[in-house]
C-alpha atoms as a PDB file:
ATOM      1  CA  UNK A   1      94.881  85.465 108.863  1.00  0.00           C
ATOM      2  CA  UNK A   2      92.596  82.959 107.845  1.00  0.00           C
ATOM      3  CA  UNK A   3      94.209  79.951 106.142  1.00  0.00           C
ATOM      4  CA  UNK A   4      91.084  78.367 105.274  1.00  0.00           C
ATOM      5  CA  UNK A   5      90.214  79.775 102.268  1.00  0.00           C
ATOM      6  CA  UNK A   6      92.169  79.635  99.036  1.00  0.00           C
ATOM      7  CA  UNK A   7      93.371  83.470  97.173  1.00  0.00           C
ATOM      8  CA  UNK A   8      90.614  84.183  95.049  1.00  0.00           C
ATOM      9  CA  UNK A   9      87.894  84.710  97.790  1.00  0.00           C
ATOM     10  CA  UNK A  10      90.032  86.920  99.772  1.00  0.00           C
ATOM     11  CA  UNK A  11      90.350  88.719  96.541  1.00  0.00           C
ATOM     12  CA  UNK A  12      86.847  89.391  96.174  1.00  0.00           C
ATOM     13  CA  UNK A  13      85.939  89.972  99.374  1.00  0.00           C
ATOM     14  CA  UNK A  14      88.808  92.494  99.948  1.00  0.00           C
ATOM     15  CA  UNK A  15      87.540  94.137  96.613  1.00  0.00           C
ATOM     16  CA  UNK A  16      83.896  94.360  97.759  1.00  0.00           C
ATOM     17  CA  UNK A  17      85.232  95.637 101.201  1.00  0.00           C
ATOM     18  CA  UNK A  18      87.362  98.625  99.157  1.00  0.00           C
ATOM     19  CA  UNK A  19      84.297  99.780  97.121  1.00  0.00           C
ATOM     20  CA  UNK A  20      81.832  99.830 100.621  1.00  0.00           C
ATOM     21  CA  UNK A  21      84.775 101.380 102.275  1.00  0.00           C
ATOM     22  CA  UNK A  22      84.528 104.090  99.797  1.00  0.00           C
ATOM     23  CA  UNK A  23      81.274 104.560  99.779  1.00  0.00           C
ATOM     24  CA  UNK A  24      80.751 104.987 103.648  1.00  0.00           C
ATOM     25  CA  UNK A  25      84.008 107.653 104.114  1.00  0.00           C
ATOM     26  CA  UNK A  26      82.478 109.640 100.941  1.00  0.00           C
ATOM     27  CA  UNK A  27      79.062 109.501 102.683  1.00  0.00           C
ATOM     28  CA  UNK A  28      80.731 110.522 105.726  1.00  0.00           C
ATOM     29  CA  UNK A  29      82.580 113.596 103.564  1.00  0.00           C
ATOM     30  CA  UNK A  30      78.980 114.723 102.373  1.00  0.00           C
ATOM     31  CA  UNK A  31      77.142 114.555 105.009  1.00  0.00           C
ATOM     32  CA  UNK A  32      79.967 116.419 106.982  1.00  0.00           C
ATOM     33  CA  UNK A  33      79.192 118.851 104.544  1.00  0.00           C
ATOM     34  CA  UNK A  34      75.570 119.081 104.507  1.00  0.00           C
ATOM     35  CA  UNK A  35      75.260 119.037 108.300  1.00  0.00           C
ATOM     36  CA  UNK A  36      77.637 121.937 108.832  1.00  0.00           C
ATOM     37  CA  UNK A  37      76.479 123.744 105.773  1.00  0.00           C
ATOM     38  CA  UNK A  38      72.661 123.591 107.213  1.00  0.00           C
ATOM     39  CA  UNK A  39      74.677 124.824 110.875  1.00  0.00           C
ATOM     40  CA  UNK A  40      75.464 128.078 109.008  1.00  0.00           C
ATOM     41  CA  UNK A  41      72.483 128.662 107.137  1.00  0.00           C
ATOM     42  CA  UNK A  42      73.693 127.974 103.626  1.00  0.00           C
ATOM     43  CA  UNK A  43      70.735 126.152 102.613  1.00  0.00           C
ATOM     44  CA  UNK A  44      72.716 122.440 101.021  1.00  0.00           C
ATOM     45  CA  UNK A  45      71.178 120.224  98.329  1.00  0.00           C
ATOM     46  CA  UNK A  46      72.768 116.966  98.359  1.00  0.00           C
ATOM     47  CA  UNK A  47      73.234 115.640  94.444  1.00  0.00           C
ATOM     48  CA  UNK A  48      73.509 112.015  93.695  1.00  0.00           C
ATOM     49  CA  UNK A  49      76.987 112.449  94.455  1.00  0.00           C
ATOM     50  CA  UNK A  50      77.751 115.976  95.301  1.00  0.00           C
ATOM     51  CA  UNK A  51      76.982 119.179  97.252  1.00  0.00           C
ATOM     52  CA  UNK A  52      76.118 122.547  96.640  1.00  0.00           C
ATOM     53  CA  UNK A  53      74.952 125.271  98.684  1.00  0.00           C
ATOM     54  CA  UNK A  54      71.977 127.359  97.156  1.00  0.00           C
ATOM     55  CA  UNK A  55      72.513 130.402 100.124  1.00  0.00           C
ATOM     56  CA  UNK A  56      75.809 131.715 101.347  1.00  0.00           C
ATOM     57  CA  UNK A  57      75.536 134.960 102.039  1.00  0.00           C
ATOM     58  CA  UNK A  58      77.614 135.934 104.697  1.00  0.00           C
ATOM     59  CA  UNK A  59      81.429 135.462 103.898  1.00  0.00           C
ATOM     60  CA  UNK A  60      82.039 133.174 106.409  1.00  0.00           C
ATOM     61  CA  UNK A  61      79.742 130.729 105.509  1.00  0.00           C
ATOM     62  CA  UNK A  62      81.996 128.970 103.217  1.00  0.00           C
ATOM     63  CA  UNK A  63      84.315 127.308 106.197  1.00  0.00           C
ATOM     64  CA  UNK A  64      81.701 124.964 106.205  1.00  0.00           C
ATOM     65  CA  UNK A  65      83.654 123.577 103.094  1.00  0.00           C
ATOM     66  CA  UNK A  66      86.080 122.302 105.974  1.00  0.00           C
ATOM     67  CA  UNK A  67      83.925 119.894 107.892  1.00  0.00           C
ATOM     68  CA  UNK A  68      83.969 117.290 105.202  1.00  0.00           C
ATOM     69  CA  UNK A  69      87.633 116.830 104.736  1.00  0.00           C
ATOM     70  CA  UNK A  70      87.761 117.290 108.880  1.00  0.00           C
ATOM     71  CA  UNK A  71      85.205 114.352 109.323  1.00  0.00           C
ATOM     72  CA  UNK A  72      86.851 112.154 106.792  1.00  0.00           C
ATOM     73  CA  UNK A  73      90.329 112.878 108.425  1.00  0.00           C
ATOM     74  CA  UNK A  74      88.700 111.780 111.503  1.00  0.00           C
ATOM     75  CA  UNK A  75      86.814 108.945 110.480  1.00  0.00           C
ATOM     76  CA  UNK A  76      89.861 107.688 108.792  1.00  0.00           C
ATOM     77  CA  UNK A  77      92.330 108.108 111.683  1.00  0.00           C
ATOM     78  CA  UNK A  78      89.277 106.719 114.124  1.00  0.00           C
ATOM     79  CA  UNK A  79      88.860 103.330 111.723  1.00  0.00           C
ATOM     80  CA  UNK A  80      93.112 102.683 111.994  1.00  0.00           C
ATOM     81  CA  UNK A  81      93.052 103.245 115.863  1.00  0.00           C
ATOM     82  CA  UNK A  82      89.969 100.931 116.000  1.00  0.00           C
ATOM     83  CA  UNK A  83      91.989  98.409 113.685  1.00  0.00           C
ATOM     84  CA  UNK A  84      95.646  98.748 115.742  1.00  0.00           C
ATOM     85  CA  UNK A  85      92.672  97.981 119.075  1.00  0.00           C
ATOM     86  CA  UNK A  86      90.123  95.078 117.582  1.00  0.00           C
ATOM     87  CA  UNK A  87      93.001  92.306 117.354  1.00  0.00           C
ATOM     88  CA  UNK A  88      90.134  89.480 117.078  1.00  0.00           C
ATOM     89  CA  UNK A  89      87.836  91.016 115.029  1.00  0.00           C
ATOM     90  CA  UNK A  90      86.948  89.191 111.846  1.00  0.00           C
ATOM     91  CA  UNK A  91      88.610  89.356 108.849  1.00  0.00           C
ATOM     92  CA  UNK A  92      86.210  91.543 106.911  1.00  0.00           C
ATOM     93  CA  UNK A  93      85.684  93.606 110.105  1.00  0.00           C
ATOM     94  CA  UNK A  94      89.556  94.463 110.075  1.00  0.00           C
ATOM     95  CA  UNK A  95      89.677  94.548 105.890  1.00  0.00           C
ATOM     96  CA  UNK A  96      86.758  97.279 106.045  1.00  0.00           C
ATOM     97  CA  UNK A  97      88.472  98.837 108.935  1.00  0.00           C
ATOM     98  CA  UNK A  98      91.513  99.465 107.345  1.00  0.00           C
ATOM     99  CA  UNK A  99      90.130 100.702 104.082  1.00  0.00           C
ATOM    100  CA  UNK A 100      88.374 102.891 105.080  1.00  0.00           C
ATOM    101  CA  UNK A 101      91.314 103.977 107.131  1.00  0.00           C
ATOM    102  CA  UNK A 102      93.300 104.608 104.010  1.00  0.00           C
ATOM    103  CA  UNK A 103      90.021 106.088 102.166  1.00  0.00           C
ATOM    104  CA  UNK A 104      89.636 108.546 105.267  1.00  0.00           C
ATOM    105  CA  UNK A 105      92.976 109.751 104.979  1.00  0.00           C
ATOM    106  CA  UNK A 106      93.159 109.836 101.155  1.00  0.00           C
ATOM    107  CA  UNK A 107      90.461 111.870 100.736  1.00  0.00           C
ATOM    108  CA  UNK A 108      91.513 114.375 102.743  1.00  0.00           C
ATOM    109  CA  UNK A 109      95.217 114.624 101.696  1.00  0.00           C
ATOM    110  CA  UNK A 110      94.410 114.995  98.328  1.00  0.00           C
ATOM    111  CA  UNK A 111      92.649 117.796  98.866  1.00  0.00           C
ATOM    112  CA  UNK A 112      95.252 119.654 100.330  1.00  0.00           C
ATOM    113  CA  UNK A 113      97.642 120.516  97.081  1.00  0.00           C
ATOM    114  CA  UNK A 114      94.747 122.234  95.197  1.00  0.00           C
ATOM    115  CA  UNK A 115      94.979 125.295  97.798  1.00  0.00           C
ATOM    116  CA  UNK A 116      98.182 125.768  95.666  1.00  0.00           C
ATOM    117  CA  UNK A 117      97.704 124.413  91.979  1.00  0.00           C
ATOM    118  CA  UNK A 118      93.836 124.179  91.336  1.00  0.00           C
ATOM    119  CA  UNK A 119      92.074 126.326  89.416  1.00  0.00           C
ATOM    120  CA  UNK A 120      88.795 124.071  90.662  1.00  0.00           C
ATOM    121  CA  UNK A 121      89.847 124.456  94.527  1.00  0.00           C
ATOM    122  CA  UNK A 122      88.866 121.705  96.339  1.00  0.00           C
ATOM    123  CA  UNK A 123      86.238 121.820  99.218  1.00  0.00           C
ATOM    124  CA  UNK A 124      88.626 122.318 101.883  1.00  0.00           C
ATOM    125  CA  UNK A 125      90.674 124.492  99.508  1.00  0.00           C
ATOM    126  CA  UNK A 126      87.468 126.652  99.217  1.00  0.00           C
ATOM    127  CA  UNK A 127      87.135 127.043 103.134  1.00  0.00           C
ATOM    128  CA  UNK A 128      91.041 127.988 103.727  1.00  0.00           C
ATOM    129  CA  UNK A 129      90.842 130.568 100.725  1.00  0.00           C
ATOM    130  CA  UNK A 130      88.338 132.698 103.031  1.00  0.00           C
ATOM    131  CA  UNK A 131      91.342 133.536 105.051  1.00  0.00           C
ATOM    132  CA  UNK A 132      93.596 134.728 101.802  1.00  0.00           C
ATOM    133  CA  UNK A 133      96.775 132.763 102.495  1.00  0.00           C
ATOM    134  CA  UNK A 134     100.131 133.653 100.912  1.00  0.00           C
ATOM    135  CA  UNK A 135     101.791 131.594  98.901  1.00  0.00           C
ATOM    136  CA  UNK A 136     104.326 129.648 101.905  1.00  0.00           C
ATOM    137  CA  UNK A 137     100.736 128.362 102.723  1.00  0.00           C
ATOM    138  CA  UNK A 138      99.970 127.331  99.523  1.00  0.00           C
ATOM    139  CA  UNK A 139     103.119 125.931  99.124  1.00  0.00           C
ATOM    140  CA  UNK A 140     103.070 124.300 102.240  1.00  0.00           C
ATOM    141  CA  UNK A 141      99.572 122.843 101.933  1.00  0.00           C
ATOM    142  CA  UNK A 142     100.822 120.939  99.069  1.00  0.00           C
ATOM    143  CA  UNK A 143     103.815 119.444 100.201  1.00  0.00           C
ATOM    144  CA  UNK A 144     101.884 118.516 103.291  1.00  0.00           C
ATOM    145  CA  UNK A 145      99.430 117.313 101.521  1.00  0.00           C
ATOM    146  CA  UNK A 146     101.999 115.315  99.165  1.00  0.00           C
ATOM    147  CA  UNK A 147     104.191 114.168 102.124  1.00  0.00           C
ATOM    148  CA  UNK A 148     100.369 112.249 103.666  1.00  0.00           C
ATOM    149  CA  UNK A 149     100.242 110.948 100.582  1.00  0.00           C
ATOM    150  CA  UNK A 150     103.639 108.994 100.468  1.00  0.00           C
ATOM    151  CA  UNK A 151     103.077 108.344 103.938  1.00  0.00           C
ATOM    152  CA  UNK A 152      99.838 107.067 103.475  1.00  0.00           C
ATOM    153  CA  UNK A 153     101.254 105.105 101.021  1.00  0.00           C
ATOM    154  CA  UNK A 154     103.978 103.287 103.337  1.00  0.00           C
ATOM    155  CA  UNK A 155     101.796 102.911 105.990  1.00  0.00           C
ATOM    156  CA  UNK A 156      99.069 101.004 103.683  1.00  0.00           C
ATOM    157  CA  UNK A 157     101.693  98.784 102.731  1.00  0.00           C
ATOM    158  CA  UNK A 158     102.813  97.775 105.648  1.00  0.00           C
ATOM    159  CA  UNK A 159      99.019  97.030 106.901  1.00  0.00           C
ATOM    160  CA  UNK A 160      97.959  95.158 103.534  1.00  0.00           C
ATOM    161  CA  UNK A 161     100.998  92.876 103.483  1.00  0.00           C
ATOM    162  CA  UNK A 162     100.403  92.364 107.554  1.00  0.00           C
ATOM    163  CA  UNK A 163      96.804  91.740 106.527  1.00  0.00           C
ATOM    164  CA  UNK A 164      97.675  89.231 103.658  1.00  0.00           C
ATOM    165  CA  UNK A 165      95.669  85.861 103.807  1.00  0.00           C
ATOM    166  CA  UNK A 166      99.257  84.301 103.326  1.00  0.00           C
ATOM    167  CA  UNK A 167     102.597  85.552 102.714  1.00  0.00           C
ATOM    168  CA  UNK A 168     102.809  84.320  99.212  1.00  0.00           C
END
């Protein structure tokens, strides 16, 4: 915690830190995406801020959908071991660490209900489809999915408020 400087800066800088946070895991989630898609031949055009593949022709091509949520789950579990390790890293260091920690994780929990209630499945929705689960798999995508959520939550809180410039 750095004393030093009043609220308002921490404010800011915690703010910027959220929004490049963001930016980086969702980079990480495309690029996932676009990597594995060109693995399997599918041919992926990367949009200002989406993906699409132009050629899937063989059936299986579409578990490439998973790799994106996979490397964002990764990423986001790697950037909260790498916080719980870096005890004297700065304080933006630690404040980008741990959002893009909770981006990470976010991004791929909240993909997991729409195996069971989207009608727009979701891209790792789209790559567990292929194998034609019933609906306990659905059903227990989404409460999994739900239950990281809350838990994602908690855990958040308990980093921000340990993270806190002050304990006002």
């Amino acid at each position: 915690m750095d004393k030093k400087l009043p609220f308002f800066p921490h404010v800011i800088n915690a703010t910027l830190l959220f929004a490049l946070a963001f930016n980086l895991i969702y980079f990480l989630h495309e690029a996932a995406l676009v990597l594995a898609g060109a693995a399997w031949g599918n041919e992926p055009v990367l949009y200002h801020n989406n993906m699409s593949y132009l050629n899937m022709a063989r059936p299986e091509q579409v578990l490439a959908f998973a790799f994106g949520p996979l490397a964002v789950l990764g990423g986001g579990l790697g950037c909260w071991i790498a916080l719980a390790l870096l005890k004297r890293a700065s304080y933006a260091a630690r404040t980008l660490l741990l959002w893009m920690g909770f981006h990470g994780l976010f991004l791929c929990f909240i993909q997991m209900p729409s195996l069971a209630f989207g009608a727009h499945p979701t891209d790792l929705a789209k790559a567990v489809l292929y194998f034609e689960p019933n609906a306990f798999v659905r059903t227990a995508s989404a409460a999994l999915g739900f239950a990281g959520l809350l838990c994602l939550g908690i855990v958040t809180r308990k980093l921000l408020l340990r993270h806190a410039p002050s304990h006002e």
